[in-house]
N, C-alpha and C. Protein backbone atom coordinates (compact mmCIF):
# COMPACT_ATOMS: atom_id res chain seq x y z
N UNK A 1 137.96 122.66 49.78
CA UNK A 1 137.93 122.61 48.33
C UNK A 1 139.09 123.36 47.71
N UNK A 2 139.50 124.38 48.72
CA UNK A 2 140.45 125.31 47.52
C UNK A 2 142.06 123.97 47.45
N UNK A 3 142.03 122.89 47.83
CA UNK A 3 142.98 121.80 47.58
C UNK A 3 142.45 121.26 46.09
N UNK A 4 141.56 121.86 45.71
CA UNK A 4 140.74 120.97 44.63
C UNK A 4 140.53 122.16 43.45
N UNK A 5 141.11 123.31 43.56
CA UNK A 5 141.56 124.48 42.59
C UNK A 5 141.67 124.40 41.25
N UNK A 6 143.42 123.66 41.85
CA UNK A 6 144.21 123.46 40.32
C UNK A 6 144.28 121.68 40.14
N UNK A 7 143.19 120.91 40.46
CA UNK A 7 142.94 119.54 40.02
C UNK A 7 143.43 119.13 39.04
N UNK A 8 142.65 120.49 37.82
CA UNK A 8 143.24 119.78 36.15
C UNK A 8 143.93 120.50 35.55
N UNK A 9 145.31 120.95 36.18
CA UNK A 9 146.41 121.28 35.59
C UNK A 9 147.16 120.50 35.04
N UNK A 10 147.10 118.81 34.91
CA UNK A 10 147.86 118.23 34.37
C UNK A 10 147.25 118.06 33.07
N UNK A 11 146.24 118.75 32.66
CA UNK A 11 145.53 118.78 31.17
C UNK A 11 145.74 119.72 30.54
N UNK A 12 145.33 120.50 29.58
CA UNK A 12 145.31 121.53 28.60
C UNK A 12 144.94 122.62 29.08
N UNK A 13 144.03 122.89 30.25
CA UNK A 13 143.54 123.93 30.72
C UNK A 13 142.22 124.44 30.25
N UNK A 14 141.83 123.45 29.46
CA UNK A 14 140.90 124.04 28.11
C UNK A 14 139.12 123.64 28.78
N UNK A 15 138.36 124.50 28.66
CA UNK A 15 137.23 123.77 28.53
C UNK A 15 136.95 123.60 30.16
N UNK A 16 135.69 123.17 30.14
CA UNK A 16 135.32 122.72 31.65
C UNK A 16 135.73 122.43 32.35
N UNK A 17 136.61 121.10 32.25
CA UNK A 17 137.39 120.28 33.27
C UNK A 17 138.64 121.21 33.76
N UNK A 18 138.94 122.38 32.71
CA UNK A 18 140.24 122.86 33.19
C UNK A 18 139.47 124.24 34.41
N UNK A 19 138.68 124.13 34.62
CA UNK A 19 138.37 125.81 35.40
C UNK A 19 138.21 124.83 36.74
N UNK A 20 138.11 126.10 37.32
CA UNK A 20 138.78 125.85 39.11
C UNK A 20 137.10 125.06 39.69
N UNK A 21 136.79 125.02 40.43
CA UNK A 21 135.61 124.64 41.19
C UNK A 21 134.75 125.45 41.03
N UNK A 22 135.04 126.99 41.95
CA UNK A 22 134.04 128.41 41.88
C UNK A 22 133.26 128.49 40.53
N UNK A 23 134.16 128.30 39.20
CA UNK A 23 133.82 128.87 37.76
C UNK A 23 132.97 127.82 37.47
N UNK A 24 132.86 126.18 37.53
CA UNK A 24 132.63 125.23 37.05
C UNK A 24 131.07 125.47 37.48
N UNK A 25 131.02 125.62 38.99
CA UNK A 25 130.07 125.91 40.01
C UNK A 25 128.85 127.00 39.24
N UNK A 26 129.54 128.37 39.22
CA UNK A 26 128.59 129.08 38.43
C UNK A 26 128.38 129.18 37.24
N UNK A 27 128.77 128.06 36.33
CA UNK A 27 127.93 127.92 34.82
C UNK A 27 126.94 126.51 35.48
N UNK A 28 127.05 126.03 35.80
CA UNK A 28 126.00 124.78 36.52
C UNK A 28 124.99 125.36 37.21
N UNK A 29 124.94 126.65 37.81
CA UNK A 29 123.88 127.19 38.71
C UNK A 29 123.22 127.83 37.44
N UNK A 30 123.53 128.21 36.66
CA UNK A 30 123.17 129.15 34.90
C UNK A 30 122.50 128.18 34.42
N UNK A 31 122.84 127.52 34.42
CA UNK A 31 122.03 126.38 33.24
C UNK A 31 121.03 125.63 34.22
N UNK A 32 121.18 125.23 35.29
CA UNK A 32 119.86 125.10 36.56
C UNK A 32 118.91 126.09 36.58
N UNK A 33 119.13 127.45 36.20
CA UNK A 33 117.78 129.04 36.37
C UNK A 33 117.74 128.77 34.92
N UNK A 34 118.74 128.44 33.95
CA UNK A 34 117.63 128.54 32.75
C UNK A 34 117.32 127.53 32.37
N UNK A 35 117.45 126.19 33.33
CA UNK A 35 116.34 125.15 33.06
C UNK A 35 114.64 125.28 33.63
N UNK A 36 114.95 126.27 34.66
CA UNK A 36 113.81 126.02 35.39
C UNK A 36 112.85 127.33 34.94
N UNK A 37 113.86 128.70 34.26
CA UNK A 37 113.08 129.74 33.41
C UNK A 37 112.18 128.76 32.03
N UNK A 38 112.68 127.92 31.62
CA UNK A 38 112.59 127.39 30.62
C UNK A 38 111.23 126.54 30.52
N UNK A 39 111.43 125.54 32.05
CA UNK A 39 110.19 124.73 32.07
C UNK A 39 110.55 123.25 32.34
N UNK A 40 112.12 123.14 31.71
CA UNK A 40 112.48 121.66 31.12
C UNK A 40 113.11 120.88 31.97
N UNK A 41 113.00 122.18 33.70
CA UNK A 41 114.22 121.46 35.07
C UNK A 41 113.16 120.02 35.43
N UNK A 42 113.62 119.11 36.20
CA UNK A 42 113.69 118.04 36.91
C UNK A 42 112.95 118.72 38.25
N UNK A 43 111.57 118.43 38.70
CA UNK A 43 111.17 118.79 39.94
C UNK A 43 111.12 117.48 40.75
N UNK A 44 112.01 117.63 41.86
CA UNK A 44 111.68 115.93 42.57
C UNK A 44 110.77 116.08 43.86
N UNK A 45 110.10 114.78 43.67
CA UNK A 45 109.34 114.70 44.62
C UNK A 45 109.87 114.26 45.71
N UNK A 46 108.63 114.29 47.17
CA UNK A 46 109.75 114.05 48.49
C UNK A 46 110.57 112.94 48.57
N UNK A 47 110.06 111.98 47.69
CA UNK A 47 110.42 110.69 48.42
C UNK A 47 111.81 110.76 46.95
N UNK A 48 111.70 111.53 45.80
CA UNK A 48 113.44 111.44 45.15
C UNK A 48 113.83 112.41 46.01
N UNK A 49 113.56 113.07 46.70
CA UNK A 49 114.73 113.85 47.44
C UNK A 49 115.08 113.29 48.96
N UNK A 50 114.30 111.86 49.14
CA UNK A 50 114.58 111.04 50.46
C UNK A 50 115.77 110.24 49.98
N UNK A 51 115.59 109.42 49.12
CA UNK A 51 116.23 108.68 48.14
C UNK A 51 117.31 109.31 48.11
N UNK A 52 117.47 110.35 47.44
CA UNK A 52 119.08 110.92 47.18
C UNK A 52 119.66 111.50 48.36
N UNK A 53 119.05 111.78 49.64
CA UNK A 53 119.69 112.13 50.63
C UNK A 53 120.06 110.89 51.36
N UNK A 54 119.26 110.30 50.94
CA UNK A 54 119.84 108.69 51.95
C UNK A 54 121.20 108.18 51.27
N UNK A 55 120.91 107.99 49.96
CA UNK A 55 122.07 107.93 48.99
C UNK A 55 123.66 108.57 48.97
N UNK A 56 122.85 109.80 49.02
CA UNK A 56 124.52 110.66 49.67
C UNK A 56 125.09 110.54 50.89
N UNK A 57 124.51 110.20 51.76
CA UNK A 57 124.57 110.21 53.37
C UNK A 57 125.21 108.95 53.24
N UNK A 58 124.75 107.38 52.80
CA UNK A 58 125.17 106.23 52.73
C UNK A 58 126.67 106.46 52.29
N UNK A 59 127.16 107.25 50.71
CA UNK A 59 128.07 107.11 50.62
C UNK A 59 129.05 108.00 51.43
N UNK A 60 128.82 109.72 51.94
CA UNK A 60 129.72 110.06 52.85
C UNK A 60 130.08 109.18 54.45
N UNK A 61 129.24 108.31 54.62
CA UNK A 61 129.71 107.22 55.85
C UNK A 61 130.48 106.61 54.88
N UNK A 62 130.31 105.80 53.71
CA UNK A 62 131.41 105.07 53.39
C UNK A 62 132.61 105.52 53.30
N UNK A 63 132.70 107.00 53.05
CA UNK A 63 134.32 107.66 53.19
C UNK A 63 134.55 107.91 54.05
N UNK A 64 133.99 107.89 54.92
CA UNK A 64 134.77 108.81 56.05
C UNK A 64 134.32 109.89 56.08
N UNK A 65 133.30 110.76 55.35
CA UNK A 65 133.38 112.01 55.07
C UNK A 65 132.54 112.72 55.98
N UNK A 66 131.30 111.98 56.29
CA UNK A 66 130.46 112.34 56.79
C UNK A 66 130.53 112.92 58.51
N UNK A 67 129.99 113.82 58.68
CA UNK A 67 129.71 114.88 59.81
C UNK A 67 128.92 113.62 61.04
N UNK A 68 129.34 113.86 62.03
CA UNK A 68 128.63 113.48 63.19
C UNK A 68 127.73 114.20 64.38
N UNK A 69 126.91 114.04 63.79
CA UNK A 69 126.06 114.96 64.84
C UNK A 69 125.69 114.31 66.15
N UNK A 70 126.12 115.80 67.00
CA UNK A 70 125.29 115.69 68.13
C UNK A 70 124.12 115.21 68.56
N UNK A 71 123.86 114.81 69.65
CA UNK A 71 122.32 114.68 69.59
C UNK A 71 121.98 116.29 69.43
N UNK A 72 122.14 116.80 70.34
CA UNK A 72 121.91 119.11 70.57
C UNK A 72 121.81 119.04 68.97
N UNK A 73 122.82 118.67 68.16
CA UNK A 73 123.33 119.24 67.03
C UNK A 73 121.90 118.85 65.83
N UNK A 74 121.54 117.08 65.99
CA UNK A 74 120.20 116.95 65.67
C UNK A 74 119.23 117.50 65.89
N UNK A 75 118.99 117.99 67.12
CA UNK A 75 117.49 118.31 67.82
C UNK A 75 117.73 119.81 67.09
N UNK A 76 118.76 120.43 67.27
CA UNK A 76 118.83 121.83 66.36
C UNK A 76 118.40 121.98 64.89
N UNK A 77 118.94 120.86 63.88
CA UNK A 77 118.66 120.83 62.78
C UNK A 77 117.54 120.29 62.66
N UNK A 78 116.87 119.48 63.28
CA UNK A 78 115.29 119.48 63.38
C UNK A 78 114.42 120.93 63.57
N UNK A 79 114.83 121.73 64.52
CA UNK A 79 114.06 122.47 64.78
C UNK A 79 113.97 123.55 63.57
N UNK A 80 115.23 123.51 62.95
CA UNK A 80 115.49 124.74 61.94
C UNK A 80 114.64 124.31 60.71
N UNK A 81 114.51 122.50 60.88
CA UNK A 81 113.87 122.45 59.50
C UNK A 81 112.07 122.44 59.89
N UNK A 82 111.75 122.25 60.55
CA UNK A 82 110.22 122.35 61.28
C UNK A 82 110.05 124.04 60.67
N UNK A 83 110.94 124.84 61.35
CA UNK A 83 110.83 126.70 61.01
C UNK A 83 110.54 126.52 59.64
N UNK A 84 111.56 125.82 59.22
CA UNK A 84 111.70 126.61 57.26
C UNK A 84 110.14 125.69 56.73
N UNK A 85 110.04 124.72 57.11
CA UNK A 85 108.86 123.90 56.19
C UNK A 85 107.52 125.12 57.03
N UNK A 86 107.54 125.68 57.78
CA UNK A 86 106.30 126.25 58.01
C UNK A 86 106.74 128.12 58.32
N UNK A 87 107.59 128.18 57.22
CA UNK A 87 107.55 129.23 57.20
C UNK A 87 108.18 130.93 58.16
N UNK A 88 108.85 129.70 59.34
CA UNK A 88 109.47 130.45 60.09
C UNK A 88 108.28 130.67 61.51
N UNK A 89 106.59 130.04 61.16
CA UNK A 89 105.68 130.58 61.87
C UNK A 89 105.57 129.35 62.93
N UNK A 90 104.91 128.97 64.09
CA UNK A 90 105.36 127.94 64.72
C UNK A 90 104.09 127.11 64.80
N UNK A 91 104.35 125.58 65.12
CA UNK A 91 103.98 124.82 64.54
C UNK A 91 101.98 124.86 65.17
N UNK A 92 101.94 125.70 65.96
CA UNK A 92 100.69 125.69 66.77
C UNK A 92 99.65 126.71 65.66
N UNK A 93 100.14 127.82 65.00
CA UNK A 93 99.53 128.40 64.34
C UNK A 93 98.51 127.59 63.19
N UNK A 94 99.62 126.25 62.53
CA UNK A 94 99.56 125.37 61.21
C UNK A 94 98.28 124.36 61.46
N UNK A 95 98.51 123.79 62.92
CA UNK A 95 97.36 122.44 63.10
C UNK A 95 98.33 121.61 62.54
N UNK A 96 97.79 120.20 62.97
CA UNK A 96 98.37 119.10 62.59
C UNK A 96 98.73 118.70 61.69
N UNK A 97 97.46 118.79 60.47
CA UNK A 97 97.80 118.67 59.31
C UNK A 97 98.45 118.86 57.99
N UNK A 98 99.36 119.84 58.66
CA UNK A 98 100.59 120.81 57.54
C UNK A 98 101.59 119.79 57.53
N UNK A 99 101.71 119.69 55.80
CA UNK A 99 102.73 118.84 55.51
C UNK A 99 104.12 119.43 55.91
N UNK A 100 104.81 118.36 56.19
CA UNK A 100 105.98 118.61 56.65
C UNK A 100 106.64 118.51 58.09
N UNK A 101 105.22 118.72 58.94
CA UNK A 101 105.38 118.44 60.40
C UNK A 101 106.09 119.58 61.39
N UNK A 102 106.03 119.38 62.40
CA UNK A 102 106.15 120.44 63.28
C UNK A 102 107.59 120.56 63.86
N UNK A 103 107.93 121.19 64.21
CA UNK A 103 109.64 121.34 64.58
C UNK A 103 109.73 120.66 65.64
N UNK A 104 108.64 120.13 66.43
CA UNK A 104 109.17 119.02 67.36
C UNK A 104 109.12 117.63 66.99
N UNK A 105 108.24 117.29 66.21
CA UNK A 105 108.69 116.28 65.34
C UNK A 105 109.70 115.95 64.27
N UNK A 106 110.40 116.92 63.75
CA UNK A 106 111.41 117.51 63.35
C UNK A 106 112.54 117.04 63.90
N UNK A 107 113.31 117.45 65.89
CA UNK A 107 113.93 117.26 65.89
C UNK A 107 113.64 116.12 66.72
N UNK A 108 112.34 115.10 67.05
CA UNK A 108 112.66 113.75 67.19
C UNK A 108 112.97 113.14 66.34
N UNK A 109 113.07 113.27 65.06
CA UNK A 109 113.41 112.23 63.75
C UNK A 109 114.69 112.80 63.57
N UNK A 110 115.49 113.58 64.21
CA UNK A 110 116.73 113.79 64.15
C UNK A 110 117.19 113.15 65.20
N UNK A 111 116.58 112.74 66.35
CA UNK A 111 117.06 112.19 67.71
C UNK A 111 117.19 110.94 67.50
N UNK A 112 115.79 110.23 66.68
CA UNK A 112 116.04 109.11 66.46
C UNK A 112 117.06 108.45 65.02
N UNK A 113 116.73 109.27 64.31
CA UNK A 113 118.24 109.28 63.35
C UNK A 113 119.50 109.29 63.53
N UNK A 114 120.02 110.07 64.73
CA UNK A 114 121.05 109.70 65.74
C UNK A 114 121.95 108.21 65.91
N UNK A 115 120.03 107.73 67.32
CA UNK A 115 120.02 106.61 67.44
C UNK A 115 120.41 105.06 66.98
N UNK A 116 120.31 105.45 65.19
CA UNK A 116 119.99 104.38 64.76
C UNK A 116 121.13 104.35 64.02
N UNK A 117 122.34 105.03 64.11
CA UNK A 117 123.79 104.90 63.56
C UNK A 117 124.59 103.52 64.46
């Protein structure tokens, strides 16, 4: 990003568009805590936050942009997200029925996500 600094130097300098990334970044995180101090933030549910990750993912393959994971590299980020959805505690403590699923199911839907590139 720091190639993406001085973007809008060919403008006035003025105003939003003229501040670097970092600055732009932390008035957008300000107005996100005092949307959500407020009441008035956007809470998405799983399936808008499936939606927009599929969405973003679709378009970083269309650039080029996108990261290639390992299989290791999947089965890892499965496991890390199994931890965080249950708390860091492991999945035997929870029982079956804890939303979100268990870190070994976790990193088979990363194995098979892999797969299916």
């Amino acid at each position: 990003m720091a190639d993406n600094k001085n973007r809008n130097k060919g403008n006035s300098g003025r105003g939003f568009a003229g501040m670097d990334d970092d600055q732009q970044r932390e008035i957008a995180s300000e107005g996100g805590r005092a949307a959500h101090e407020k009441g008035t933030a956007h809470e998405f549910t799983s399936e808008e936050a499936r939606q927009a990750g599929r969405a973003g993912g679709r378009v970083a393959h269309e650039k080029g942009t996108a990261h290639e994971f390992s299989s290791e590299e999947a089965r890892e980020a499965g496991r890390k997200g199994g931890q965080a959805s249950h708390g860091g505690q492991s999945s035997s403590s929870h029982g079956s029925s804890m939303r979100g699923g268990s870190s070994e199911q976790h990193a088979e839907a990363g194995r098979q996500s892999h797969r299916n590139k």
